[in-house]
C-alpha atoms as a PDB file:
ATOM      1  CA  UNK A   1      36.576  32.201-102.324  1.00  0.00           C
ATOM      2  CA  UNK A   2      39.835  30.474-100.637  1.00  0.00           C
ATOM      3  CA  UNK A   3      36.620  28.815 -98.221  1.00  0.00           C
ATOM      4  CA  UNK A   4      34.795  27.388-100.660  1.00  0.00           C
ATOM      5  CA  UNK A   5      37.747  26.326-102.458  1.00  0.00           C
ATOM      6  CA  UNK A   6      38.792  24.176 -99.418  1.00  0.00           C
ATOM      7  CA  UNK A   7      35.604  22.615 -99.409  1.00  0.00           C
ATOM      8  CA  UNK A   8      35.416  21.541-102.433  1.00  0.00           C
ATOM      9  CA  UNK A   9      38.806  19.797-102.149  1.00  0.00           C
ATOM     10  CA  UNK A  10      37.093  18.371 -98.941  1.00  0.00           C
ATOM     11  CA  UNK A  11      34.984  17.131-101.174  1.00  0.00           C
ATOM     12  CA  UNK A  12      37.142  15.807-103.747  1.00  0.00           C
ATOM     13  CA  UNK A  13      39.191  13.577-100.813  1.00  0.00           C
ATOM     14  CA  UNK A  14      35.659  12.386 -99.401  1.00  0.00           C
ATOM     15  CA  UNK A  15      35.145  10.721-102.660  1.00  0.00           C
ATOM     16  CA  UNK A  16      38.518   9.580-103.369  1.00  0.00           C
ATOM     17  CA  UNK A  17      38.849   7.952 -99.937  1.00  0.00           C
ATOM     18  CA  UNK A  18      35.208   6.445-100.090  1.00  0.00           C
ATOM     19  CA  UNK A  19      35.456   5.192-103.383  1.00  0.00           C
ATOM     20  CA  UNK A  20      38.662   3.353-103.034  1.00  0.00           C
ATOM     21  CA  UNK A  21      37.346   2.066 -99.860  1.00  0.00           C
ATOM     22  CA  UNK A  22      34.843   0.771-102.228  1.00  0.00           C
ATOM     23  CA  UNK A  23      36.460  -0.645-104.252  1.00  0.00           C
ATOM     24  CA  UNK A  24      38.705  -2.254-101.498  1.00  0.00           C
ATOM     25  CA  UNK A  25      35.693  -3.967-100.057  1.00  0.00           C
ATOM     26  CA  UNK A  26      34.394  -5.198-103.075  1.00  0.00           C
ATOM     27  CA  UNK A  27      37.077  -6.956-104.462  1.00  0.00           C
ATOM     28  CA  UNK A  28      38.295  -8.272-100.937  1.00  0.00           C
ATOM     29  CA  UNK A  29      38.886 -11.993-101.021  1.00  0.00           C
ATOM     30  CA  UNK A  30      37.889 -13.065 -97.962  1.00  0.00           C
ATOM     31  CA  UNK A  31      33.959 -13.167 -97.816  1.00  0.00           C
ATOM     32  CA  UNK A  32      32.451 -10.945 -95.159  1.00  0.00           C
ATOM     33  CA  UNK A  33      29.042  -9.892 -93.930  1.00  0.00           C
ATOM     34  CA  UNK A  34      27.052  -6.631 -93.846  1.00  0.00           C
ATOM     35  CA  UNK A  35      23.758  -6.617 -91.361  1.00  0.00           C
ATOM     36  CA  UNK A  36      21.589  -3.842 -93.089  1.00  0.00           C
ATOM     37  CA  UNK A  37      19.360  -3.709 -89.897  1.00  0.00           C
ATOM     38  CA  UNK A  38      17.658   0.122 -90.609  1.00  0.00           C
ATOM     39  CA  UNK A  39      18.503   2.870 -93.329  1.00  0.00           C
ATOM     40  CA  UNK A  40      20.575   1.451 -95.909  1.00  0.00           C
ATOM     41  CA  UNK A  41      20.968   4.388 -98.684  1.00  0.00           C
ATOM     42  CA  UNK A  42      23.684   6.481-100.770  1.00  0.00           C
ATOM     43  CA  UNK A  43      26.964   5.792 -99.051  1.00  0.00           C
ATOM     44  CA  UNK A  44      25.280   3.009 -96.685  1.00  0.00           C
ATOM     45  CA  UNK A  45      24.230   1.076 -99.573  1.00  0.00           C
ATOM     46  CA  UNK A  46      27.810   1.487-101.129  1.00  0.00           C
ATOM     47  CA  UNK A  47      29.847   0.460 -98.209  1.00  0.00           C
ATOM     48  CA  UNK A  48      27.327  -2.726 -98.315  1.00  0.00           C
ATOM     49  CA  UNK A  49      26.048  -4.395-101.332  1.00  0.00           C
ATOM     50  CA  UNK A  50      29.549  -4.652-102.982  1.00  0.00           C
ATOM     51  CA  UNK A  51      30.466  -6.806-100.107  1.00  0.00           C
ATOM     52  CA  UNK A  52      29.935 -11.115-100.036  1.00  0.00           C
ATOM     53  CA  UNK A  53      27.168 -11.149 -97.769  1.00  0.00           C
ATOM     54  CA  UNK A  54      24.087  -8.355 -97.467  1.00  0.00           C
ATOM     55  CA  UNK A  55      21.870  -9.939 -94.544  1.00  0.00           C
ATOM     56  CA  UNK A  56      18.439  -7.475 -94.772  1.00  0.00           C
ATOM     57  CA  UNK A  57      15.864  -7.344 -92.408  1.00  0.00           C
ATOM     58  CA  UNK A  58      11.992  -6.096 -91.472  1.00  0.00           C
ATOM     59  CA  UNK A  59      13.470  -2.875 -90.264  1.00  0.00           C
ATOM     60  CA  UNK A  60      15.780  -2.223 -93.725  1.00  0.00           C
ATOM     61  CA  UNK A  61      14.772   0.274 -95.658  1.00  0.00           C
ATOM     62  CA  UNK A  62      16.800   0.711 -99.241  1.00  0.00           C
ATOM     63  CA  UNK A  63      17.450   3.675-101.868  1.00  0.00           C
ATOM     64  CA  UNK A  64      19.253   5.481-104.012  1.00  0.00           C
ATOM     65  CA  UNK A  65      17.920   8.923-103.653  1.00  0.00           C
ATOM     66  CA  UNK A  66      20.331  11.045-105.111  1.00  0.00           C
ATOM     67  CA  UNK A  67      17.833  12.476-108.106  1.00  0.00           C
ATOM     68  CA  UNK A  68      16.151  14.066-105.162  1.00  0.00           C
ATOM     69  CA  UNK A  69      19.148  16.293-104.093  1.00  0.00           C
ATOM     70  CA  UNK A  70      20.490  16.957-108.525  1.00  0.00           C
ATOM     71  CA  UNK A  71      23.209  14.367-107.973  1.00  0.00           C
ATOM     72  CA  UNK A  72      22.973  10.916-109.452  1.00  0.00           C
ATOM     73  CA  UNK A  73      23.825   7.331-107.461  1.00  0.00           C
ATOM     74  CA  UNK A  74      27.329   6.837-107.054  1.00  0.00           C
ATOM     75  CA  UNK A  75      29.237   4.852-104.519  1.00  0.00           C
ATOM     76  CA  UNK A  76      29.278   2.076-106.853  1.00  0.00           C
ATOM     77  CA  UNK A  77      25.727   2.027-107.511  1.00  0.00           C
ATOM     78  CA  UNK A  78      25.594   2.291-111.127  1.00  0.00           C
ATOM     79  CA  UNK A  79      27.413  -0.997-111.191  1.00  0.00           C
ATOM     80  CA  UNK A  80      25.191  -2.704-108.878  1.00  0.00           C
ATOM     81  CA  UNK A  81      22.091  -1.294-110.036  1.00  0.00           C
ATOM     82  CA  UNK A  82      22.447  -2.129-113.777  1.00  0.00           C
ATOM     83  CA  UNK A  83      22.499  -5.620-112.504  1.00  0.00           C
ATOM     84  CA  UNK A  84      19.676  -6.056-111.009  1.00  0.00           C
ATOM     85  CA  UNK A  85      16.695  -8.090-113.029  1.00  0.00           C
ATOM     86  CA  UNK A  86      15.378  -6.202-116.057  1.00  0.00           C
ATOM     87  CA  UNK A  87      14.763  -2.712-115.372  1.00  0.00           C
ATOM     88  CA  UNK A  88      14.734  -2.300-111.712  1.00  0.00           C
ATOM     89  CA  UNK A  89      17.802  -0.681-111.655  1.00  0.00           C
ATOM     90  CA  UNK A  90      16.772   1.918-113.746  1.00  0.00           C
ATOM     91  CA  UNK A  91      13.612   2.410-111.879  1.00  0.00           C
ATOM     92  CA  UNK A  92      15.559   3.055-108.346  1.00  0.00           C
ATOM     93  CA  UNK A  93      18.494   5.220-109.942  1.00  0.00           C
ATOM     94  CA  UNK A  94      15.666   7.381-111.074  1.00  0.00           C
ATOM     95  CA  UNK A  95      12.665   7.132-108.863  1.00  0.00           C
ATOM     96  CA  UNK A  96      14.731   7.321-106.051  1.00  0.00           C
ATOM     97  CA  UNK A  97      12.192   4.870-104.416  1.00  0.00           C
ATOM     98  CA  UNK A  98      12.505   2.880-101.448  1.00  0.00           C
ATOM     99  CA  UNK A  99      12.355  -0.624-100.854  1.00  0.00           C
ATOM    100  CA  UNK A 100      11.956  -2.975 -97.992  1.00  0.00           C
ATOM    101  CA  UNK A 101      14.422  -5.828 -96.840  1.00  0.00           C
ATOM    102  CA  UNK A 102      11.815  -8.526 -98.778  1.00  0.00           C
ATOM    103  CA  UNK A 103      12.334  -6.659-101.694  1.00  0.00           C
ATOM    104  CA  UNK A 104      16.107  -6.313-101.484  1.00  0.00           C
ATOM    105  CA  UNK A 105      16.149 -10.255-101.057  1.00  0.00           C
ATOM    106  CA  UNK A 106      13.447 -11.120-104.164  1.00  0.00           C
ATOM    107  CA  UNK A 107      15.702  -8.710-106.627  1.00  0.00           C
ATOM    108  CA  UNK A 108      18.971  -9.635-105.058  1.00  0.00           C
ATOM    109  CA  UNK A 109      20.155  -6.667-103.491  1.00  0.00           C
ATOM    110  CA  UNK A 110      20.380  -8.838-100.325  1.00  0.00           C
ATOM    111  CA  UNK A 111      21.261 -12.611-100.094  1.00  0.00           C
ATOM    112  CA  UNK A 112      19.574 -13.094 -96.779  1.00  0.00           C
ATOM    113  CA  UNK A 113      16.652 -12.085 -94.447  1.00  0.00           C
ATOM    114  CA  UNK A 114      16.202 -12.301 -91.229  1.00  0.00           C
ATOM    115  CA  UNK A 115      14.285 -11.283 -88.304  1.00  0.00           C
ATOM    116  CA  UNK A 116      16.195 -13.180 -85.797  1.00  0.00           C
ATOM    117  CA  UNK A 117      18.119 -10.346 -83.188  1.00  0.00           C
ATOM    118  CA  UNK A 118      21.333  -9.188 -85.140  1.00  0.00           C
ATOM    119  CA  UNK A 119      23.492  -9.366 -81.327  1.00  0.00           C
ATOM    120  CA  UNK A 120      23.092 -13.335 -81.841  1.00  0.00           C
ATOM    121  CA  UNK A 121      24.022 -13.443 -85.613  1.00  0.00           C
ATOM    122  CA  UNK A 122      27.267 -10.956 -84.318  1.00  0.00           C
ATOM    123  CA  UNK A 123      28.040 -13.544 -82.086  1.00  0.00           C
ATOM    124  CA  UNK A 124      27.798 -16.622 -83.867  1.00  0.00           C
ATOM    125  CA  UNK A 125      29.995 -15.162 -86.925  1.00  0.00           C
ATOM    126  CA  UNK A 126      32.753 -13.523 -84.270  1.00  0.00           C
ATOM    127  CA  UNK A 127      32.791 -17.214 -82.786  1.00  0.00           C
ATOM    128  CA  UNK A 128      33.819 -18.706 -86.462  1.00  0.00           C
ATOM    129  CA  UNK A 129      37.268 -19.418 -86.823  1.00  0.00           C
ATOM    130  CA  UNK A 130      37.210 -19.897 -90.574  1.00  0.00           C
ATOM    131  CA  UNK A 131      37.143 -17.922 -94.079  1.00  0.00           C
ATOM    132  CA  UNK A 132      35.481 -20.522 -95.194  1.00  0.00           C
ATOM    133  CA  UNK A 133      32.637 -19.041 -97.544  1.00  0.00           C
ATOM    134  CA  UNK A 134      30.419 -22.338 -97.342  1.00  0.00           C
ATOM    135  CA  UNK A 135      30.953 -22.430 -93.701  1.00  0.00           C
ATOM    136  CA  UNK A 136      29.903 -18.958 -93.434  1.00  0.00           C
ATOM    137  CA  UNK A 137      26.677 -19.194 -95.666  1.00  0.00           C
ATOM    138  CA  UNK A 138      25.938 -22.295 -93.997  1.00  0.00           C
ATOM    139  CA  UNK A 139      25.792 -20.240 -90.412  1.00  0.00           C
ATOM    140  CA  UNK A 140      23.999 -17.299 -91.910  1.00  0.00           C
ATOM    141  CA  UNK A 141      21.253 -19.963 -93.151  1.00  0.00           C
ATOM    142  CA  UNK A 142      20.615 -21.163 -89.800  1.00  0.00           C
ATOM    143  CA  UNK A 143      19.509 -17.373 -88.998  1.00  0.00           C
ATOM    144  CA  UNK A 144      17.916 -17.205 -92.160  1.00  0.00           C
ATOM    145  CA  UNK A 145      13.888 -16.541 -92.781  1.00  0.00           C
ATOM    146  CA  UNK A 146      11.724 -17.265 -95.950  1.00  0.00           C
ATOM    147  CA  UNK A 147       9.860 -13.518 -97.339  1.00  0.00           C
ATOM    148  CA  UNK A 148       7.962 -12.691-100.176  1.00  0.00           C
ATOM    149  CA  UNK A 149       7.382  -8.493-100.750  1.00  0.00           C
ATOM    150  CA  UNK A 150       3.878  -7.872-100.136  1.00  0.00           C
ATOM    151  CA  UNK A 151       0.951  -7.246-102.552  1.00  0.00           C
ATOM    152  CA  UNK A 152       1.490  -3.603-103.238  1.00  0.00           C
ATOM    153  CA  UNK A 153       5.728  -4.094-104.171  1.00  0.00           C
ATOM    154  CA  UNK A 154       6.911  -2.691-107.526  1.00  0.00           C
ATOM    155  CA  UNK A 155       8.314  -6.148-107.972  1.00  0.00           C
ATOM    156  CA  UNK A 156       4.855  -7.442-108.905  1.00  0.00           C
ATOM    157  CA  UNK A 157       4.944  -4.774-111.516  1.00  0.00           C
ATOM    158  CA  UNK A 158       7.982  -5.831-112.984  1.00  0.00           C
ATOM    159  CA  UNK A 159       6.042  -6.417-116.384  1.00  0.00           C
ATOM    160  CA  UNK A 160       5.212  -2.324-116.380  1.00  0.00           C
ATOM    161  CA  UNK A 161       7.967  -1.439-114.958  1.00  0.00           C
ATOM    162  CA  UNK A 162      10.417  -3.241-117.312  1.00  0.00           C
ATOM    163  CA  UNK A 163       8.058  -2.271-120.472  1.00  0.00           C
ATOM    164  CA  UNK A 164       8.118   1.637-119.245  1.00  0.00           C
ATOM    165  CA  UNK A 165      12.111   1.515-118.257  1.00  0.00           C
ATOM    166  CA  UNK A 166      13.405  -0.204-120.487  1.00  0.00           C
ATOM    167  CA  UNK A 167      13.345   3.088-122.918  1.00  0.00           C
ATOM    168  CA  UNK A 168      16.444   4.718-124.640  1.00  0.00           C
ATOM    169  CA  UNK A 169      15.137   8.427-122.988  1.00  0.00           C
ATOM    170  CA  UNK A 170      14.179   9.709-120.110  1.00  0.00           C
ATOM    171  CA  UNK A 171      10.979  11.463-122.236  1.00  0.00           C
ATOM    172  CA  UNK A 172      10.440   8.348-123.479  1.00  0.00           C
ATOM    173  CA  UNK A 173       9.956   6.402-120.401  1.00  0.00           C
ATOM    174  CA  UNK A 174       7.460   8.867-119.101  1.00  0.00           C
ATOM    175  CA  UNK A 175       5.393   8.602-122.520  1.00  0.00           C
ATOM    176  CA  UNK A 176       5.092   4.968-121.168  1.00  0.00           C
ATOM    177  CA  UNK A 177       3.892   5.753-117.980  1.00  0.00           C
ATOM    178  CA  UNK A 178       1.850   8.092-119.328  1.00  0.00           C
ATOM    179  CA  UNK A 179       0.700   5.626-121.765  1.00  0.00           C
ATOM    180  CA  UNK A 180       0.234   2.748-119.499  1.00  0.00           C
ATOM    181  CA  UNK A 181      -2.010   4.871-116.608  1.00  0.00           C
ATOM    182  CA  UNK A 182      -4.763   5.361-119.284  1.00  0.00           C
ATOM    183  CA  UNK A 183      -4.484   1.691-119.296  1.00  0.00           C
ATOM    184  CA  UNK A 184      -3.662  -0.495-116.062  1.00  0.00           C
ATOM    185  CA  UNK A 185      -2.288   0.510-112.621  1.00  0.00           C
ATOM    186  CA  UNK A 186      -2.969   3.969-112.770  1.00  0.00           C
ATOM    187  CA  UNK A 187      -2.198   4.778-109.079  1.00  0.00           C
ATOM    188  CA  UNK A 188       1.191   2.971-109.649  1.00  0.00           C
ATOM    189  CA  UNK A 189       2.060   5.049-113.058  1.00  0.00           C
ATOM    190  CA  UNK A 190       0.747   8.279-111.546  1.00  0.00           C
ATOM    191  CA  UNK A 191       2.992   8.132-108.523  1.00  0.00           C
ATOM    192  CA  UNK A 192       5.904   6.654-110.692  1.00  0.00           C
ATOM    193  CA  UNK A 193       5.434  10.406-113.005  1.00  0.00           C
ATOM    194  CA  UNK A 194       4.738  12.591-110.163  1.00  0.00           C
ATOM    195  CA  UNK A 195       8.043  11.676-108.435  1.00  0.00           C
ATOM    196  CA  UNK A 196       9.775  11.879-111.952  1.00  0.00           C
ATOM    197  CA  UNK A 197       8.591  15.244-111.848  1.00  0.00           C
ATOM    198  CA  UNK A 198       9.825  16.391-108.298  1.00  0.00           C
ATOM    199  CA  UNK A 199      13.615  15.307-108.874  1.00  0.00           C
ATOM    200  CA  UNK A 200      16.216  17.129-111.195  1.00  0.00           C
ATOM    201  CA  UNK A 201      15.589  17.008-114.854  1.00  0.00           C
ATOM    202  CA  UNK A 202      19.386  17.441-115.399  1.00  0.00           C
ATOM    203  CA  UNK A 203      19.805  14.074-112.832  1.00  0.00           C
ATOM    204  CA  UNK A 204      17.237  11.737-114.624  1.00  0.00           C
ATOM    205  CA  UNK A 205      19.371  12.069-117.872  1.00  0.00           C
ATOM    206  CA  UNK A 206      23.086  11.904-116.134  1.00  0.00           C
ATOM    207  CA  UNK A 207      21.273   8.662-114.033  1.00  0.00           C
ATOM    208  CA  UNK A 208      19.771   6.887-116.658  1.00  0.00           C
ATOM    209  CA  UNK A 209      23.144   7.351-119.097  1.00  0.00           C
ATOM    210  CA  UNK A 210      25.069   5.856-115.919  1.00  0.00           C
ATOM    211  CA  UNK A 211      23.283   3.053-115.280  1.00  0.00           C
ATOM    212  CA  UNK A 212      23.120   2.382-118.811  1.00  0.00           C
ATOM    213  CA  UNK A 213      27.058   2.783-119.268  1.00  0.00           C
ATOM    214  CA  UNK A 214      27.060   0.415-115.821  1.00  0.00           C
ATOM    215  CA  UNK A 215      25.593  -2.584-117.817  1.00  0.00           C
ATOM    216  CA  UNK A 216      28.733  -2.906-120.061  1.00  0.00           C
ATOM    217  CA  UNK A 217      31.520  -1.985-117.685  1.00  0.00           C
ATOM    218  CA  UNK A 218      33.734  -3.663-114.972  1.00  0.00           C
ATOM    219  CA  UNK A 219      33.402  -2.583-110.894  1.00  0.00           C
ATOM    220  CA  UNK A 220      36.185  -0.083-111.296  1.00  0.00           C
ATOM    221  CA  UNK A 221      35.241   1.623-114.412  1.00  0.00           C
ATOM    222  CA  UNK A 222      31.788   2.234-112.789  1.00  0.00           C
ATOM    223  CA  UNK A 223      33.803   3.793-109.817  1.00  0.00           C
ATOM    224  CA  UNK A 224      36.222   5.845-112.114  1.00  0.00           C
ATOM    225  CA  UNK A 225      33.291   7.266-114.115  1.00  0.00           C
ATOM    226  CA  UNK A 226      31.207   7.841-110.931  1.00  0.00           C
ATOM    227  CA  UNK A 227      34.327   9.714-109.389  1.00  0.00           C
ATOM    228  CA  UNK A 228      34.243  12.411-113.184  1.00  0.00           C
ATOM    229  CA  UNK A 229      30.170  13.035-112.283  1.00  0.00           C
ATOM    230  CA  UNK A 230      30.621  13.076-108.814  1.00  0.00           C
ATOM    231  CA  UNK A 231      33.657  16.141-109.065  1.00  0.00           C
ATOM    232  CA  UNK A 232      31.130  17.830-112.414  1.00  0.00           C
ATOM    233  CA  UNK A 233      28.252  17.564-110.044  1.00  0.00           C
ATOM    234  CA  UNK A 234      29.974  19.797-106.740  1.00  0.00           C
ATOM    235  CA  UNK A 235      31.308  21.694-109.076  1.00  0.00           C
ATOM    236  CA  UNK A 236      28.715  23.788-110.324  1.00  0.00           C
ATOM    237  CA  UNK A 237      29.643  24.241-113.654  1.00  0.00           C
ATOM    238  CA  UNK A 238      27.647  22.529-115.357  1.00  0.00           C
ATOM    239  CA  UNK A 239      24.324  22.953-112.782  1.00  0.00           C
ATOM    240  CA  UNK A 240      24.146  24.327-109.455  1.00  0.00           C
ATOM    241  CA  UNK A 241      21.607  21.344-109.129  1.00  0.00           C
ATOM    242  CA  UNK A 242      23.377  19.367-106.488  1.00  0.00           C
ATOM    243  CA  UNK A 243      23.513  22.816-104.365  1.00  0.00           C
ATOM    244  CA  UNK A 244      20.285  23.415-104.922  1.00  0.00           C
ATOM    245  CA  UNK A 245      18.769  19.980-103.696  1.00  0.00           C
ATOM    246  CA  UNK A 246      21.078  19.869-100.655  1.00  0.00           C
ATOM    247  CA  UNK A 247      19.375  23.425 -99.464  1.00  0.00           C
ATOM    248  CA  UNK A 248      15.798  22.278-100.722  1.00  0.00           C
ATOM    249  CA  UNK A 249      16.312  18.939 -98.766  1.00  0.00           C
ATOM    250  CA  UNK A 250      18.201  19.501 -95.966  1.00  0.00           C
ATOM    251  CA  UNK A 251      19.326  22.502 -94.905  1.00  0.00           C
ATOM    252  CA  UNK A 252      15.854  25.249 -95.546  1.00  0.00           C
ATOM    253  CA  UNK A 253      13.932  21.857 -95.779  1.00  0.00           C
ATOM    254  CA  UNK A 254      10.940  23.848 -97.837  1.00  0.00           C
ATOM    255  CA  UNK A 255      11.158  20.706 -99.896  1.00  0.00           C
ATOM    256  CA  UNK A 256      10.625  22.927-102.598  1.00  0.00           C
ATOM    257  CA  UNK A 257      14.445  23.359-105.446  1.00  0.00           C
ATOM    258  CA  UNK A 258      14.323  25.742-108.128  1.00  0.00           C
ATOM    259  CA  UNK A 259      15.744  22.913-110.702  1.00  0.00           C
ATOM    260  CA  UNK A 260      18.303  24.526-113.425  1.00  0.00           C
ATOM    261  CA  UNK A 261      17.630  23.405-116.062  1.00  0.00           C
ATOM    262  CA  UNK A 262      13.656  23.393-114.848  1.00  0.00           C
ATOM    263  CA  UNK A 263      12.312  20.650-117.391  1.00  0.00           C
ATOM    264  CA  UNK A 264      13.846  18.160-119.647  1.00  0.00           C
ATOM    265  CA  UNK A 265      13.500  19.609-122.666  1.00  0.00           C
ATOM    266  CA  UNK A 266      16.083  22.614-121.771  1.00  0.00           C
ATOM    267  CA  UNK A 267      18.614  19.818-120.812  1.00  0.00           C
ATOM    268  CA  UNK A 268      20.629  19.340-124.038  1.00  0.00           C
ATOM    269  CA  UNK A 269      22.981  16.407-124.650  1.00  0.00           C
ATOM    270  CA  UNK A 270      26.159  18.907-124.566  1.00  0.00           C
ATOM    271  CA  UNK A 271      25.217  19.079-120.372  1.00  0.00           C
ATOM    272  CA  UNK A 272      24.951  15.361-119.926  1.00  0.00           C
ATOM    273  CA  UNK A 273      27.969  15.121-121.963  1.00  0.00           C
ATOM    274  CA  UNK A 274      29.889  17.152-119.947  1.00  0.00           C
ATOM    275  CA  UNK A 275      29.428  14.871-116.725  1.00  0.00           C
ATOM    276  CA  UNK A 276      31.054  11.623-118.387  1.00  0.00           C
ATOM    277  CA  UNK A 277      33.721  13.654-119.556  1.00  0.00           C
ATOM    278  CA  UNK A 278      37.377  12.751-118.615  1.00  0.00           C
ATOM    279  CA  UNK A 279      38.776  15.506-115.890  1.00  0.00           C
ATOM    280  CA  UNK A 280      40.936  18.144-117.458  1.00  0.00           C
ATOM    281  CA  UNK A 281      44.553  17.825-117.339  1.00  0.00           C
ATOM    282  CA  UNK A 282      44.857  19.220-114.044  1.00  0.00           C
ATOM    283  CA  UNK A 283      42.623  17.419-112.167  1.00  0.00           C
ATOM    284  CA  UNK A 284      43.451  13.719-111.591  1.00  0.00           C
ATOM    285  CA  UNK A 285      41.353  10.781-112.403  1.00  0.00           C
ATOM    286  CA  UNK A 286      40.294   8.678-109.770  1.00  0.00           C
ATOM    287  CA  UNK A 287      43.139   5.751-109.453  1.00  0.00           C
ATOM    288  CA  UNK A 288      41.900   2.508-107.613  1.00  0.00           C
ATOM    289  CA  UNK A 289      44.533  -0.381-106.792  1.00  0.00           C
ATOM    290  CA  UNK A 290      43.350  -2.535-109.543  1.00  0.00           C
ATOM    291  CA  UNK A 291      46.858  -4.300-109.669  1.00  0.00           C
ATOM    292  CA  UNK A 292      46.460  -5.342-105.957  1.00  0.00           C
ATOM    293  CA  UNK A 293      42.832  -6.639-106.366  1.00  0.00           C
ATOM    294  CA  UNK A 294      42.187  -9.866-105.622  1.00  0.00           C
ATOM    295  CA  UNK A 295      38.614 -10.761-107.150  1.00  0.00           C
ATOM    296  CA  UNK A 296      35.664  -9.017-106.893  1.00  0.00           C
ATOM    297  CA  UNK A 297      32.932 -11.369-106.081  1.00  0.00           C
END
């Protein structure tokens, strides 16, 4: 008991340290650039897109697959998500659907792409001798290439996709997809519902209430609310979900959780509630250094 006990504390100071690193990084004043040359999810995407330049490229590969293993998308993502064009965000929290470097650039997850070798953009930036953030978008243009996504990207489905997301519930947004595959786009709809069907029931609800909740609220609210789920979710007391999807996923890897609740009908509003609600008395809120922020860009 003592064992997993520690662990969870473990836990508890991973997310408090991450978090405020977070928050550090995004509200930093002098601009600064992340090269997301490869894998760029979870904690990789939160230690990057807060940040004043995301440079993407053909090898960058973007999600937010935490439905997949019952937890939602934290690390600042609920903030950053929600403001993404119409729906998207909503789309990725759940889906947890990847997207290439093009992609990240057209919905402006990125603000450059390049395919030039990253060792020469290192080199130029390390030889500026300025803050400057002109000076530095200026350099990063010279690097800079011109991308479209390709034919089959979700971002030419942004008329479906925003018409099916844009929903109040998650049973609601599969009704549209159900709707819209007897329609157009079939394959598109009927991949959309069969991944909405793998993940946690329990995560599409907490996900889609977080992103929603993101929309209206500043970068360290977003953090402070993650950092309630984040502690209900390794918890277990709510759902042993998270465990669950860590074993299915990555440690028995039979790709195959026993979701708790199984469907979205047996997850009732009191759960969902439950994960936005403030810590109990003796557990302490996430505190950020808002009074030594500078401005978060």
């Amino acid at each position: 008991m003592f064992v997993i006990s520690r662990k969870i504390e473990d836990c508890k100071e991973l997310f408090r340290t991450l978090y405020t690193f977070i928050y550090m990084l995004g509200t930093y004043l002098k601009p600064h650039v992340a090269l997301l040359n490869g894998i760029t999810m979870g904690g990789g995407g939160g230690v990057s897109i807060p940040g004043t330049f995301r440079v993407a490229t053909d090898k960058t590969v973007f999600a937010t697959p935490e439905t997949m293993i019952g937890f939602h998308p934290d690390a600042g993502a609920s903030f950053y998500l929600s403001h993404l064009p119409g729906h998207i965000g909503e789309y990725l929290a759940l889906t947890s659907e990847s997207i290439s470097g093009a992609e990240m650039l057209a919905c402006g997850l990125a603000t450059h792409y390049s395919l030039s070798t990253l060792p020469h953009i290192e080199e130029h930036l390390g030889s500026l001798v300025t803050d400057d953030f002109s000076a530095i978008e200026k350099s990063l243009q010279q690097f800079s290439d011109i991308v479209s996504p390709d034919n089959m990207s979700v971002l030419h489905r942004q008329k479906t996709l925003n018409k099916c997301f844009g929903h109040d519930t998650v049973e609601e947004i599969i009704d549209s997809l159900e709707d819209e595959a007897t329609k157009t786009d079939h394959a598109w709809c009927a991949s959309t519902l069969k991944r909405l069907r793998e993940v946690s029931p329990l995560s599409l609800k907490v996900s889609l209430r977080s992103i929603r909740e993101g929309r209206y609220q500043t970068f360290d609210q977003c953090l402070a609310r993650e950092y309630r789920m984040s502690l209900q979710g390794i918890s277990g007391k709510v759902s042993k979900d998270f465990q669950e999807g860590v074993r299915a996923r990555m440690v028995d890897r039979d790709f195959s959780p026993k979701w708790d609740p199984p469907s979205l009908d047996r997850v009732s509003e009191d759960m969902v509630d439950e994960y936005f609600s403030p810590l109990s008395v003796s557990e302490p809120e996430l505190e950020l250094p808002t009074k030594q922020r500078e401005a978060f860009l």
